[in-house]
N, C-alpha and C. Protein backbone atom coordinates (compact mmCIF):
# COMPACT_ATOMS: atom_id res chain seq x y z
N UNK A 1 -11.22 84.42 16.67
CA UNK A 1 -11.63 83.12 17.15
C UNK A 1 -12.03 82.27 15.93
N UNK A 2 -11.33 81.17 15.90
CA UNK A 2 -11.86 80.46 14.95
C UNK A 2 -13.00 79.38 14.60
N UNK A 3 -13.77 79.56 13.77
CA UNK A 3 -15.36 79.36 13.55
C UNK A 3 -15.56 77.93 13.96
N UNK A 4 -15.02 77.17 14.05
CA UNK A 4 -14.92 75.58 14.85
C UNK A 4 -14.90 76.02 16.77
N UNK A 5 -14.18 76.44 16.68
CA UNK A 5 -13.96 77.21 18.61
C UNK A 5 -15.52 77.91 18.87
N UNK A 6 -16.02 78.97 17.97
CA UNK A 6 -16.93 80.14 18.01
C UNK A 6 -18.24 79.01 18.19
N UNK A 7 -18.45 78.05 17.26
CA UNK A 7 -19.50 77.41 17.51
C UNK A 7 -19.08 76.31 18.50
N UNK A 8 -18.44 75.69 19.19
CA UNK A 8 -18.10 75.21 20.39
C UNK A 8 -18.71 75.89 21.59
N UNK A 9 -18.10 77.03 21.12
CA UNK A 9 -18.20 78.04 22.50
C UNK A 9 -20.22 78.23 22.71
N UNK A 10 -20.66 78.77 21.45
CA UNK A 10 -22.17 78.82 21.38
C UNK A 10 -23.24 78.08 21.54
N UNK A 11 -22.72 76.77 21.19
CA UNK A 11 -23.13 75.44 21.67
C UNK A 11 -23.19 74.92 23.13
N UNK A 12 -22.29 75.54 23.40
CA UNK A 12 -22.17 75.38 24.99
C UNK A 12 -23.41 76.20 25.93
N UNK A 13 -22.90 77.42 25.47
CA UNK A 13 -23.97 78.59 26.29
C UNK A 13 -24.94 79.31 25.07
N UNK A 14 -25.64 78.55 24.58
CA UNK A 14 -26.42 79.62 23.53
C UNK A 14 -27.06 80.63 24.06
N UNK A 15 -27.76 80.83 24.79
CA UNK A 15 -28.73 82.51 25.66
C UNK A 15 -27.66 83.41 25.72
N UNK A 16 -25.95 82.85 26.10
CA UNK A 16 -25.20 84.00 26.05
C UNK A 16 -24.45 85.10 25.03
N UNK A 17 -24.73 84.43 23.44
CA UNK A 17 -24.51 84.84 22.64
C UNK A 17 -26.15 85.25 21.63
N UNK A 18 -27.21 84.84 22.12
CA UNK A 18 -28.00 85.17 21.62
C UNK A 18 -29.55 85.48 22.61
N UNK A 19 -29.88 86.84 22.07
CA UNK A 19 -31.06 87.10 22.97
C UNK A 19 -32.74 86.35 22.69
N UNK A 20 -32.54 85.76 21.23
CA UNK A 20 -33.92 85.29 21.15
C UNK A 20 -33.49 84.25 19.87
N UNK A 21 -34.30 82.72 20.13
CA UNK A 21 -33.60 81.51 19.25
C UNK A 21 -33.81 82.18 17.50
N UNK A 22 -34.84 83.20 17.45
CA UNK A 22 -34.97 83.50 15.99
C UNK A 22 -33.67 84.13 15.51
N UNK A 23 -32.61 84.51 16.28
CA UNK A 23 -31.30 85.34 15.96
C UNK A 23 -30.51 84.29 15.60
N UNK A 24 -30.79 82.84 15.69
CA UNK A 24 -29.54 82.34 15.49
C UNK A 24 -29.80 81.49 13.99
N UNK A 25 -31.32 81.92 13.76
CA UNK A 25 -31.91 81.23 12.23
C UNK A 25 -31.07 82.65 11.55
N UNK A 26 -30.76 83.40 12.13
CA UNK A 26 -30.69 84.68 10.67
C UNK A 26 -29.05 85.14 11.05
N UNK A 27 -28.47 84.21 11.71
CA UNK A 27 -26.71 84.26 12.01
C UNK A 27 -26.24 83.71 10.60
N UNK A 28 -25.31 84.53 9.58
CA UNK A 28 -25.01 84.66 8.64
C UNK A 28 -23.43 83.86 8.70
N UNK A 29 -23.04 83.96 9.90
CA UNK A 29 -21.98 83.03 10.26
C UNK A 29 -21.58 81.84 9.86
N UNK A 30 -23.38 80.86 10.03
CA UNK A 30 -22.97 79.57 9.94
C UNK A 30 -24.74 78.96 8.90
N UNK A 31 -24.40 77.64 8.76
CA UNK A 31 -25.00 76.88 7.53
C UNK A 31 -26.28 76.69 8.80
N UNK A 32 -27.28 76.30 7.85
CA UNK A 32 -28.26 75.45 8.59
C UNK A 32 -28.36 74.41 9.46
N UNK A 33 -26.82 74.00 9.17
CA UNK A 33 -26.81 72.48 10.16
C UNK A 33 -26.16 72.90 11.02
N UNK A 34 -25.45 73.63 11.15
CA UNK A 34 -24.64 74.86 12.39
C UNK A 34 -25.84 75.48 13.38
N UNK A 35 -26.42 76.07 11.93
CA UNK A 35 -27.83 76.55 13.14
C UNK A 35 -29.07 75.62 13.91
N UNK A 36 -28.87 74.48 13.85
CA UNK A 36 -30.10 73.03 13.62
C UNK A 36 -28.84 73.35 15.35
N UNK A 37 -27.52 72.94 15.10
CA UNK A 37 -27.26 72.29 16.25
C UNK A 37 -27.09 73.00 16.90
N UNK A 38 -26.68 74.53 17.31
CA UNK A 38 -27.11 75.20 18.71
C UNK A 38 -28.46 75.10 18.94
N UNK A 39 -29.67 75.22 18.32
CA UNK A 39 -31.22 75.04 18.41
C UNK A 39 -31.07 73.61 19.37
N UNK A 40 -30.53 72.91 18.79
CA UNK A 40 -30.38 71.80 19.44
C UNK A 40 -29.73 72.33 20.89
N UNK A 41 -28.82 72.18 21.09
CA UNK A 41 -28.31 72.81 22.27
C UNK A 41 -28.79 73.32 23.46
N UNK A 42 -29.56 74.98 22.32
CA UNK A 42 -30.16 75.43 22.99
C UNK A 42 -31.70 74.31 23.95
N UNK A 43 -32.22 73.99 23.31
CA UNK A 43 -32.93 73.36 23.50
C UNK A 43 -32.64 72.50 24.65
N UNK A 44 -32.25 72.01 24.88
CA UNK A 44 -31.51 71.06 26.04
C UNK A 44 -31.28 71.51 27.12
N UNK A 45 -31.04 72.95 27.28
CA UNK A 45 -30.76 73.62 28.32
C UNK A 45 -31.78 74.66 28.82
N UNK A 46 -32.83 74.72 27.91
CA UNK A 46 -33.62 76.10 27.81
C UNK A 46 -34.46 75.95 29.00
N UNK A 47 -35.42 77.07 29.43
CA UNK A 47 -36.62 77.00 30.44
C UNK A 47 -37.57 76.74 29.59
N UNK A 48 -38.45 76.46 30.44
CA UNK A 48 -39.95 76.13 29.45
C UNK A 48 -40.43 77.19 28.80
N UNK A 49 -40.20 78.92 29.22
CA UNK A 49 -40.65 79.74 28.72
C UNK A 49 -39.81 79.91 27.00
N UNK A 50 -38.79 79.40 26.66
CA UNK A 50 -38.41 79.41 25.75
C UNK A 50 -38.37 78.57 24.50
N UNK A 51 -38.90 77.22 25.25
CA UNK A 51 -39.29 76.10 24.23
C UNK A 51 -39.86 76.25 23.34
N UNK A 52 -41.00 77.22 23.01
CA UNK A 52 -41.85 77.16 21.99
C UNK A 52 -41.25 78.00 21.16
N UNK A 53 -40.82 79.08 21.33
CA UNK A 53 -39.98 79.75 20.68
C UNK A 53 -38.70 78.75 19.65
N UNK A 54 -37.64 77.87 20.26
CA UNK A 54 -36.85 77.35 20.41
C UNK A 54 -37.15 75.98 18.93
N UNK A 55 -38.30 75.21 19.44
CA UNK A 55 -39.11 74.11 18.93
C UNK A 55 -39.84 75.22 17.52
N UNK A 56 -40.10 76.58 17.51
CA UNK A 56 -40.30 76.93 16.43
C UNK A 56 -39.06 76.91 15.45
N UNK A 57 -37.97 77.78 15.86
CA UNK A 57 -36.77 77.79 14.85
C UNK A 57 -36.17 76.65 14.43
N UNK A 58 -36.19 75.89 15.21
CA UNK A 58 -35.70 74.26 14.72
C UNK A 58 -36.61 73.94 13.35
N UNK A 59 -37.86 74.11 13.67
CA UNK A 59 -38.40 73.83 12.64
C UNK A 59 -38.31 74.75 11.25
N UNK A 60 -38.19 76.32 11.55
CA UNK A 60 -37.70 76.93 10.60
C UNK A 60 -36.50 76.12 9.97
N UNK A 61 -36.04 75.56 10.43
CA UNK A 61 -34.29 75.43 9.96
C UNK A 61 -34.43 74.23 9.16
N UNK A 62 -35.41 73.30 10.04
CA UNK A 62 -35.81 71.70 9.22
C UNK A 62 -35.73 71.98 7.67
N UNK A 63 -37.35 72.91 7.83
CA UNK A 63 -37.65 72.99 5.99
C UNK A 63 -36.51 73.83 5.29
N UNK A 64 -35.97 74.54 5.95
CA UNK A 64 -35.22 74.74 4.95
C UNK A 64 -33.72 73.75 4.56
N UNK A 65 -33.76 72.64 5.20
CA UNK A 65 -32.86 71.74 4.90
C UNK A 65 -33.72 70.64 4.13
N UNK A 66 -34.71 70.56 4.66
CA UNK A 66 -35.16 69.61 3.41
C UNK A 66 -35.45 69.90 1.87
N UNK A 67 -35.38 69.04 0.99
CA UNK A 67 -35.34 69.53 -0.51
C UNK A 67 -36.68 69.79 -0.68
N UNK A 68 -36.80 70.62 -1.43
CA UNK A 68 -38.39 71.63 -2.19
C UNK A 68 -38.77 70.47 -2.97
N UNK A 69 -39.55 70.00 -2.75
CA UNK A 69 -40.36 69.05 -3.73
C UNK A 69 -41.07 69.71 -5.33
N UNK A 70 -41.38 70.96 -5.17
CA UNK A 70 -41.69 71.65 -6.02
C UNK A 70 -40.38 72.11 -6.89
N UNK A 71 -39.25 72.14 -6.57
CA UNK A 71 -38.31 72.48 -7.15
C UNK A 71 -38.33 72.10 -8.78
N UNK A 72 -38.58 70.67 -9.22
CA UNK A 72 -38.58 70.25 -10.79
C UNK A 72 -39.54 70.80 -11.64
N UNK A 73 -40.78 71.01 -10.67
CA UNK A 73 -42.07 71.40 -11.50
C UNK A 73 -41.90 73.33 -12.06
């Protein structure tokens, strides 16, 4: 399956390819902005019992897309 289709497909149904939103921060598959947008996804579709969970990894994913400010020093 090709990785444009694979994240189509995951985007669509994220719970069915993943049992908990922290699995899809540590999916080796795809970039951060791959993983930002099933979070996204997921999110949209989720129950309330999963939001906080959900609203955590997003945010995992944020900082690590934003630049390290400490990086020059």
């Amino acid at each position: 399956m090709a990785k444009k289709k694979l994240l189509e497909d995951i985007k669509a149904h994220p719970s069915r390819f993943y049992r908990m939103p922290g699995d899809v921060v540590r999916d080796r598959r795809f970039d951060d902005g791959e993983r930002l947008e099933i979070l996204q996804a997921w999110a949209h579709d989720a129950d309330a019992g999963r939001m906080d969970q959900i609203e955590e990894a997003i945010a995992d994913v944020r900082r690590r897309l934003t630049p390290n400010n400490h990086a020059a020093e």
